[in-house]
C-alpha atoms as a PDB file:
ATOM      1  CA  UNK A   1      11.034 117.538 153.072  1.00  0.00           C
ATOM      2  CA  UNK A   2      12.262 114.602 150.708  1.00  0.00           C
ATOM      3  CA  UNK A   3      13.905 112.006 152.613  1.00  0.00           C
ATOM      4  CA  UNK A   4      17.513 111.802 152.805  1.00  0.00           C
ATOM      5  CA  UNK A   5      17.624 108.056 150.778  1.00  0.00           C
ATOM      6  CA  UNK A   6      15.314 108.313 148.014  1.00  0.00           C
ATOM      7  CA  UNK A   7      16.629 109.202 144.559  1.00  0.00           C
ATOM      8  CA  UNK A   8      14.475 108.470 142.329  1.00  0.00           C
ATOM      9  CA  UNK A   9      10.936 110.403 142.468  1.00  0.00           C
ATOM     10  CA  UNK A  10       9.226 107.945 140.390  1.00  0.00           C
ATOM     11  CA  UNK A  11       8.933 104.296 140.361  1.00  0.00           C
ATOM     12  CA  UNK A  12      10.529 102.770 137.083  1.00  0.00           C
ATOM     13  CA  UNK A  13      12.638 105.877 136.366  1.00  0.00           C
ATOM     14  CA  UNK A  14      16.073 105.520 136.624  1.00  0.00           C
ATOM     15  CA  UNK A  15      17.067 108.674 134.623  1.00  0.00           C
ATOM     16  CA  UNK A  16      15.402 111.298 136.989  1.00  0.00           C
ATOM     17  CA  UNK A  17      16.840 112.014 140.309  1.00  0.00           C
ATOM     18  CA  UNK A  18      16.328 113.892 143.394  1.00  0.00           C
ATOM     19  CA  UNK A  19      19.640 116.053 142.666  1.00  0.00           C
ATOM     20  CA  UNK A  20      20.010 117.052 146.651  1.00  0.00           C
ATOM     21  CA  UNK A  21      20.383 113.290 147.742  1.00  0.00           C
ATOM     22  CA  UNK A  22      23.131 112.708 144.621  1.00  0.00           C
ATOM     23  CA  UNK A  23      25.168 115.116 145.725  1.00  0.00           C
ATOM     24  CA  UNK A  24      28.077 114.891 148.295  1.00  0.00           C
ATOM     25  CA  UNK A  25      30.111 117.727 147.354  1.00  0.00           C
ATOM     26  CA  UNK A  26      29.764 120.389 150.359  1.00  0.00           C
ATOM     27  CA  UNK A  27      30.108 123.474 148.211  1.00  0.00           C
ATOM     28  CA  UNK A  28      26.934 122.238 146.319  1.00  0.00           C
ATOM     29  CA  UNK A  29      23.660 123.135 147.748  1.00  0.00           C
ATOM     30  CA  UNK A  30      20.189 122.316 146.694  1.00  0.00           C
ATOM     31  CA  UNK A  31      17.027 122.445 147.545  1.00  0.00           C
ATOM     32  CA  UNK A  32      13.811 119.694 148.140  1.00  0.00           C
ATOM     33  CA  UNK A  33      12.647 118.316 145.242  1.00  0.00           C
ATOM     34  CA  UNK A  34      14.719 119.640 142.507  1.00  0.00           C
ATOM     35  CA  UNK A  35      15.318 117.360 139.847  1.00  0.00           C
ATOM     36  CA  UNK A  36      17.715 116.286 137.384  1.00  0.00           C
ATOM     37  CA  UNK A  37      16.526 113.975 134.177  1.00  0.00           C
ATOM     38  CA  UNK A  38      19.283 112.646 132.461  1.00  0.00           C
ATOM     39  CA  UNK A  39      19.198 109.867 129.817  1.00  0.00           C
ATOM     40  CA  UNK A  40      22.766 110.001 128.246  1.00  0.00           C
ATOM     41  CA  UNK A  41      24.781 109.601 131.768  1.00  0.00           C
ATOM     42  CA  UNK A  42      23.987 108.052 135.029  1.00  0.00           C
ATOM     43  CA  UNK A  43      22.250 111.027 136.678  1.00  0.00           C
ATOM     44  CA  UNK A  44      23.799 110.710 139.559  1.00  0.00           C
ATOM     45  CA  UNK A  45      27.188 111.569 138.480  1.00  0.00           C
ATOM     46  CA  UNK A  46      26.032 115.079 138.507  1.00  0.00           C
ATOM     47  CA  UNK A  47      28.272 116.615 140.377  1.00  0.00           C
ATOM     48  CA  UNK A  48      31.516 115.003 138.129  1.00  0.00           C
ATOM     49  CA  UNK A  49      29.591 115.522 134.700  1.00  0.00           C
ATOM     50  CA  UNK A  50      27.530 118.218 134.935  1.00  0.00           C
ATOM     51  CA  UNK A  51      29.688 121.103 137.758  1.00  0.00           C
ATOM     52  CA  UNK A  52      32.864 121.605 135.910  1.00  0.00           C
ATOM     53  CA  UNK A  53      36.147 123.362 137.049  1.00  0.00           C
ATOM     54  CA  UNK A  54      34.778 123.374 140.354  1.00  0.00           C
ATOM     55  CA  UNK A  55      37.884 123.005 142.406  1.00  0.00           C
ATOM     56  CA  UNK A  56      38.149 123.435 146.362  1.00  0.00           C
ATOM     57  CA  UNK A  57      40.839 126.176 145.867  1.00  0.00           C
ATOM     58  CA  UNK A  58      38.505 128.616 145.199  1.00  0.00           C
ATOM     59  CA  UNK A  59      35.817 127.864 147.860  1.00  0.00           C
ATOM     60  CA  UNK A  60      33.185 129.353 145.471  1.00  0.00           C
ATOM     61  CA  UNK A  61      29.442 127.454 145.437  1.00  0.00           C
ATOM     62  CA  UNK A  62      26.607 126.119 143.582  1.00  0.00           C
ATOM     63  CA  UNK A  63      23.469 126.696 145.079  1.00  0.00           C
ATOM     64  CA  UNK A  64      19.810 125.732 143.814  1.00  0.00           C
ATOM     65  CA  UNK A  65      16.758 126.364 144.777  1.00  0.00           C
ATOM     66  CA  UNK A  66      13.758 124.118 145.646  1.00  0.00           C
ATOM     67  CA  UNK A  67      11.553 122.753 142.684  1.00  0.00           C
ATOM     68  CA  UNK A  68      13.812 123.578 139.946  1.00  0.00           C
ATOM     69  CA  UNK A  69      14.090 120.982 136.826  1.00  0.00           C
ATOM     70  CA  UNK A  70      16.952 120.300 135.702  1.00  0.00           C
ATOM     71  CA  UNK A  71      17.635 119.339 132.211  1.00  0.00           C
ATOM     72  CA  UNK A  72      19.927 116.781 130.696  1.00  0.00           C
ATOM     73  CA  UNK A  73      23.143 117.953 129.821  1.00  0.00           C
ATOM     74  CA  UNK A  74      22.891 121.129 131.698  1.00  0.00           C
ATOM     75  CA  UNK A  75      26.436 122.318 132.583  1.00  0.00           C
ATOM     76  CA  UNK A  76      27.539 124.852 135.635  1.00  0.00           C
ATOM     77  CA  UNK A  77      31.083 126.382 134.594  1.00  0.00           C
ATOM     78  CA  UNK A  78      33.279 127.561 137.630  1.00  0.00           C
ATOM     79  CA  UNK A  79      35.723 130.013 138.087  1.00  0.00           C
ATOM     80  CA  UNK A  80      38.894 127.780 137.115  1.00  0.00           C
ATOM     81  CA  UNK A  81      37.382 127.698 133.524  1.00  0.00           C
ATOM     82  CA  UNK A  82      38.359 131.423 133.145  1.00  0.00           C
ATOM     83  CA  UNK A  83      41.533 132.608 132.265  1.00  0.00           C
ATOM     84  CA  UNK A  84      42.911 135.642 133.648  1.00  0.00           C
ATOM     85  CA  UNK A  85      42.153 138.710 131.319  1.00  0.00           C
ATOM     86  CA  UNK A  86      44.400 141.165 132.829  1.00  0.00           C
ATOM     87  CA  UNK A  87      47.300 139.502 131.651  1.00  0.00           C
ATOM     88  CA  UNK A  88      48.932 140.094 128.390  1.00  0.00           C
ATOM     89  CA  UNK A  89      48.542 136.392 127.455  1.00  0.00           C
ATOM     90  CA  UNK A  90      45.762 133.806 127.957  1.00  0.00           C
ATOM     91  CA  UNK A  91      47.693 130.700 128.947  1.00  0.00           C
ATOM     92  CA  UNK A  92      47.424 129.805 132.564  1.00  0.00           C
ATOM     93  CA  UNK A  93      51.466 129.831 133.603  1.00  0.00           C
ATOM     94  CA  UNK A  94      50.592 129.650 136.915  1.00  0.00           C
ATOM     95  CA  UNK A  95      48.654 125.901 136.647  1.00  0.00           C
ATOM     96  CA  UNK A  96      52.136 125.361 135.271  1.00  0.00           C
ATOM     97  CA  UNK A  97      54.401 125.937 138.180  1.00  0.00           C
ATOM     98  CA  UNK A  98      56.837 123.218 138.066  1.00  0.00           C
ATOM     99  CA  UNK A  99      57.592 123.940 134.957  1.00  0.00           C
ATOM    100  CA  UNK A 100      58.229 127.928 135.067  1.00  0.00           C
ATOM    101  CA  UNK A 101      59.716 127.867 138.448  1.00  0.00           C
ATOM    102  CA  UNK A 102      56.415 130.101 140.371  1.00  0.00           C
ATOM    103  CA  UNK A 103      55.095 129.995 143.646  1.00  0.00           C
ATOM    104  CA  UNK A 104      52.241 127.086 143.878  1.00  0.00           C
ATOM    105  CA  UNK A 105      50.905 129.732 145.981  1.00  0.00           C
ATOM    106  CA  UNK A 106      50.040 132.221 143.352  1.00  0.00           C
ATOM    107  CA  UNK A 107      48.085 128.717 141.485  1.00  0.00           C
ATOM    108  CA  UNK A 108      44.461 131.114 141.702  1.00  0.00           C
ATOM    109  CA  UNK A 109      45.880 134.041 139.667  1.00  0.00           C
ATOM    110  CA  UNK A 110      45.015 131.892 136.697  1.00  0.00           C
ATOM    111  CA  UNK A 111      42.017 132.524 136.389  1.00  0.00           C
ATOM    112  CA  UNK A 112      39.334 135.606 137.719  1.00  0.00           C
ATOM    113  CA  UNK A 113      37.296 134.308 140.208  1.00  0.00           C
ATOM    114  CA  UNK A 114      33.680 135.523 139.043  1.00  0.00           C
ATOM    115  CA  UNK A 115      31.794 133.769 142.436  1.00  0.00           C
ATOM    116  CA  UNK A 116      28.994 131.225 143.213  1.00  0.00           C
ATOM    117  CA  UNK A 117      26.517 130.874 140.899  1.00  0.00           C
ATOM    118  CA  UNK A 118      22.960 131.027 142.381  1.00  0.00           C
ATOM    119  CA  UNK A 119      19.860 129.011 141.106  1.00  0.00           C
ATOM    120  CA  UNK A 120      16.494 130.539 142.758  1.00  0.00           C
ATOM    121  CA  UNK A 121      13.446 128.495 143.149  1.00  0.00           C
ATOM    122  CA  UNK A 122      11.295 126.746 140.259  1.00  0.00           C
ATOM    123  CA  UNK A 123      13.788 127.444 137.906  1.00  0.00           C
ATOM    124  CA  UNK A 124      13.640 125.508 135.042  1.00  0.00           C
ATOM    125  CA  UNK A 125      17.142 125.192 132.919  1.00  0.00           C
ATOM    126  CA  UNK A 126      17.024 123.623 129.828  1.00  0.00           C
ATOM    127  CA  UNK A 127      19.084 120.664 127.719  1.00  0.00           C
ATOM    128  CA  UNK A 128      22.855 121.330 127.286  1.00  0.00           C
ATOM    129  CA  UNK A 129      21.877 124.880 129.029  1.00  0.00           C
ATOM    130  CA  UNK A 130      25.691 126.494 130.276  1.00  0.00           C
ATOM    131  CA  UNK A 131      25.510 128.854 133.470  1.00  0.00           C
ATOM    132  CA  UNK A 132      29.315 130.409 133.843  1.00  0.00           C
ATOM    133  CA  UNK A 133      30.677 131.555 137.138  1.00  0.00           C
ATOM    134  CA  UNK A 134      28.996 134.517 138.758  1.00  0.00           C
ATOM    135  CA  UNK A 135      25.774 134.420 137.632  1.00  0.00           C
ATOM    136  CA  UNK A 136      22.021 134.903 139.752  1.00  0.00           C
ATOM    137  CA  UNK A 137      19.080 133.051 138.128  1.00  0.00           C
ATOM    138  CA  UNK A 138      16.188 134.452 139.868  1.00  0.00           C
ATOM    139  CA  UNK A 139      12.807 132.550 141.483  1.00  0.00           C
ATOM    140  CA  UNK A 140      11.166 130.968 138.676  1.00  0.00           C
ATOM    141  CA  UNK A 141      13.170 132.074 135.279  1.00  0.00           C
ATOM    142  CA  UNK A 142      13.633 129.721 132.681  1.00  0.00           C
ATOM    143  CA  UNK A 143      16.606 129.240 130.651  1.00  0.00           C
ATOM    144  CA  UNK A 144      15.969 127.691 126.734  1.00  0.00           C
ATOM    145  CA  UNK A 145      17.772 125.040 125.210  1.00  0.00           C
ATOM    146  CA  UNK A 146      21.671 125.549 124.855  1.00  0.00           C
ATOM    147  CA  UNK A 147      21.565 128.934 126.413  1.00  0.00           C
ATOM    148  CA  UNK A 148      24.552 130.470 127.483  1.00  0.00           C
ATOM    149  CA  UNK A 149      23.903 132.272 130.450  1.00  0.00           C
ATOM    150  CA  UNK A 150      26.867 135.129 131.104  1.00  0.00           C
ATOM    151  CA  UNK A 151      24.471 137.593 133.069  1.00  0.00           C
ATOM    152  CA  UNK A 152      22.259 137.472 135.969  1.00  0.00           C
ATOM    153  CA  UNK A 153      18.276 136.263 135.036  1.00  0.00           C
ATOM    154  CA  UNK A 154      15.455 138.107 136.311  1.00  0.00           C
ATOM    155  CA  UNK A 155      12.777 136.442 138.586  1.00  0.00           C
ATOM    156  CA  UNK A 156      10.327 134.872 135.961  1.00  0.00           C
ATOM    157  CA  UNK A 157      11.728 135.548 132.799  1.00  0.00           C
ATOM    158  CA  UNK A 158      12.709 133.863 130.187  1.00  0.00           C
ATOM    159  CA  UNK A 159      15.999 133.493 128.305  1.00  0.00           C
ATOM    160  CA  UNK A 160      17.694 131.890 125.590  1.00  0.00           C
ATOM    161  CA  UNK A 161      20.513 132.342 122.717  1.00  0.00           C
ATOM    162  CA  UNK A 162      24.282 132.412 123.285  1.00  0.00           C
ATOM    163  CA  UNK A 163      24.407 134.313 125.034  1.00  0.00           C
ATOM    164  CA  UNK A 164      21.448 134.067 126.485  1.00  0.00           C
ATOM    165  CA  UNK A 165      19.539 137.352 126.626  1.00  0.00           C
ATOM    166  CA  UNK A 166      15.780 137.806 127.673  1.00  0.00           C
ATOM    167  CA  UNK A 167      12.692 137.205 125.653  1.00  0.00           C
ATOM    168  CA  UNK A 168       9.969 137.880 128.053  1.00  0.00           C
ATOM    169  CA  UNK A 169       8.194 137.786 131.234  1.00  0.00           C
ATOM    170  CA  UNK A 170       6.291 134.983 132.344  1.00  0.00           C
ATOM    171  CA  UNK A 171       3.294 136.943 134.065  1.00  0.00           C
ATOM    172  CA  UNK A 172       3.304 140.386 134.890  1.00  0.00           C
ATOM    173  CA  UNK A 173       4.933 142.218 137.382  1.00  0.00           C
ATOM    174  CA  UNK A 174       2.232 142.462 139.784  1.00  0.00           C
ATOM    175  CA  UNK A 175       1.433 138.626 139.500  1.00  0.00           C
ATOM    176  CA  UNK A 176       5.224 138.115 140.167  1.00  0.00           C
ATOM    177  CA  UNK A 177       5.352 140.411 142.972  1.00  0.00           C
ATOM    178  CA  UNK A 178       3.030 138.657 144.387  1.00  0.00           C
ATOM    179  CA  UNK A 179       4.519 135.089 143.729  1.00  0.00           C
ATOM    180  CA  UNK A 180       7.922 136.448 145.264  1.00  0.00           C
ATOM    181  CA  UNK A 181       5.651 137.804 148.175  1.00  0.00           C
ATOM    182  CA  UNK A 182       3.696 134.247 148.714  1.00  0.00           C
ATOM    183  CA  UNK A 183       6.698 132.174 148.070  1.00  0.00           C
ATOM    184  CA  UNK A 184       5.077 129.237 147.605  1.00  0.00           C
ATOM    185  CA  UNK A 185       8.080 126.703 147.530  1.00  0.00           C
ATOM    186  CA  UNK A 186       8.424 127.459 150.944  1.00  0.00           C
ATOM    187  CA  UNK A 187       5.229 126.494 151.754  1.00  0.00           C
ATOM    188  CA  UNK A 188       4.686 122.761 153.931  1.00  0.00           C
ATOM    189  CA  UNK A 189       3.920 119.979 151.415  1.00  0.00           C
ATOM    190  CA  UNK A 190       1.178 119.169 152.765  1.00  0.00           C
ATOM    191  CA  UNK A 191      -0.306 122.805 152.001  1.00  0.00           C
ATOM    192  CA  UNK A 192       1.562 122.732 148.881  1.00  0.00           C
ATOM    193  CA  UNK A 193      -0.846 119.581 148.169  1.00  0.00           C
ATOM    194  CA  UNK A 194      -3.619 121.195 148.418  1.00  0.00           C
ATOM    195  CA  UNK A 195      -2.958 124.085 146.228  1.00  0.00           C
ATOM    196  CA  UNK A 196      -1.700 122.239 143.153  1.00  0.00           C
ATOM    197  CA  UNK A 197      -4.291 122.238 140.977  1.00  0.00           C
ATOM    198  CA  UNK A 198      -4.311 126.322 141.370  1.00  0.00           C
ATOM    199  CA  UNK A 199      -0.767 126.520 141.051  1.00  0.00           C
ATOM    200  CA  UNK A 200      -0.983 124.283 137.661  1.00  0.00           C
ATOM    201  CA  UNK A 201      -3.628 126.776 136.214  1.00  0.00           C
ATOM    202  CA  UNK A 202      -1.969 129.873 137.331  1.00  0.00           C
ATOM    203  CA  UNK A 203      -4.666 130.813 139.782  1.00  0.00           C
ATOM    204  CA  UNK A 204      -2.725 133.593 141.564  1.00  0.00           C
ATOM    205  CA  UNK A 205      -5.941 135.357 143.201  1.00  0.00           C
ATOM    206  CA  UNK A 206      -6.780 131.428 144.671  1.00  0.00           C
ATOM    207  CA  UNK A 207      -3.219 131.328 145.734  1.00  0.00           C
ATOM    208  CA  UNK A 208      -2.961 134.854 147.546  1.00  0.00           C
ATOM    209  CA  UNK A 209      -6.768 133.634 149.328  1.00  0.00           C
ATOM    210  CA  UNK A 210      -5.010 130.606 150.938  1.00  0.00           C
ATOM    211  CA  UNK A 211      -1.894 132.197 151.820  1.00  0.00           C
ATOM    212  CA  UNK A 212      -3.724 135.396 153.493  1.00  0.00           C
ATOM    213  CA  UNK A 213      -6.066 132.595 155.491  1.00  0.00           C
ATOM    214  CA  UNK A 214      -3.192 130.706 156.826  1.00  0.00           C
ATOM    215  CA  UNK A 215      -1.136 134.381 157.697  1.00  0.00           C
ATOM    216  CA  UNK A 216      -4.580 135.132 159.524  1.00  0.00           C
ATOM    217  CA  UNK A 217      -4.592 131.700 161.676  1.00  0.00           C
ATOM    218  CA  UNK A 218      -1.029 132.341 163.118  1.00  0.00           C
END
């Protein structure tokens, strides 16, 4: 576990952050060592530049995993960005009430409320990437450059386009089986440590060896 004061992973690197000690906001949750590199803004105003529409009215979250990289420019679009699409017309009267006499009470009906949006582990979104309301990234997807993600991403695949729709698999399903299985992000960082090397050259079968030796010492 990172400690709770350091920002900034690397020595001389003001532009990449450890996004869980940047963030203050208590309906955003992330995980150890997830990072955010930005070299346009302060990357520490994450949460103001970077989670958008995300007002307390709605109580919906943003939650990342562990390990995920986080691209410059990357945006996370709540619900208050919507406008209602059951109603005959798209402008948000209810922001509005003062000025058409409605119950401040009603202010939600603006908009849908699609939800939280959910970041798994090792996810990897790239620059200027948009996740809207709602959506699941699974463990270890990748979203390209300037994707638009509308719909939930499958563990380990990889999208991009707007919107973003999938264009493959990273490894095959039994290899991610198993990576979902072994859950490696989970792992202590000391153990973690030891196994980078095999996690760096995709040695699955070296992976699944250590983690079935440490199951059988417990």
């Amino acid at each position: 576990m990172i400690p709770q004061d350091k920002i900034y992973p690397r020595s001389n690197d003001m532009q990449t952050v450890y996004l869980k000690n940047v963030v203050n906001n208590v309906n955003i949750e992330v995980g150890d060592y997830t990072i955010y590199n930005d070299f346009v803004h302060d990357p520490c105003g994450f949460q103001g530049n970077n989670v958008l529409y995300h007002y307390p009215i709605n109580g919906d979250k943003l939650k990342i995993g562990k390990f995920c990289s986080v691209a410059c420019g990357a945006k996370f679009l709540f619900t208050s960005a919507n406008h209602a699409m059951k109603s005959l017309s798209t402008y948000t009267f209810p922001i509005f009430f003062e000025e058409w006499d409605l119950d401040v009470k009603n202010i939600t009906s603006a908009w849908d409320n699609k939800g939280d949006i959910i970041i798994g582990n090792d996810v990897w979104i790239g620059y200027e990437a948009v996740i809207l309301s709602g959506v699941k990234i699974g463990d270890g997807a990748i979203i390209g450059t300037r994707a638009v993600v509308t719909k939930d991403v499958p563990p380990y695949t990889i999208v991009g386009g707007v919107p973003a729709r999938p264009i493959r698999k990273r490894f095959s399903d039994d290899i991610i089986s198993e990576l979902l299985r072994i859950q490696w992000w989970n792992w202590p960082a000391d153990r973690i440590r030891r196994n980078i090397a095999d996690i760096q050259s995709g040695n699955i079968d070296a992976l699944k060896s250590f983690d079935s030796m440490v199951c059988n010492k417990i």
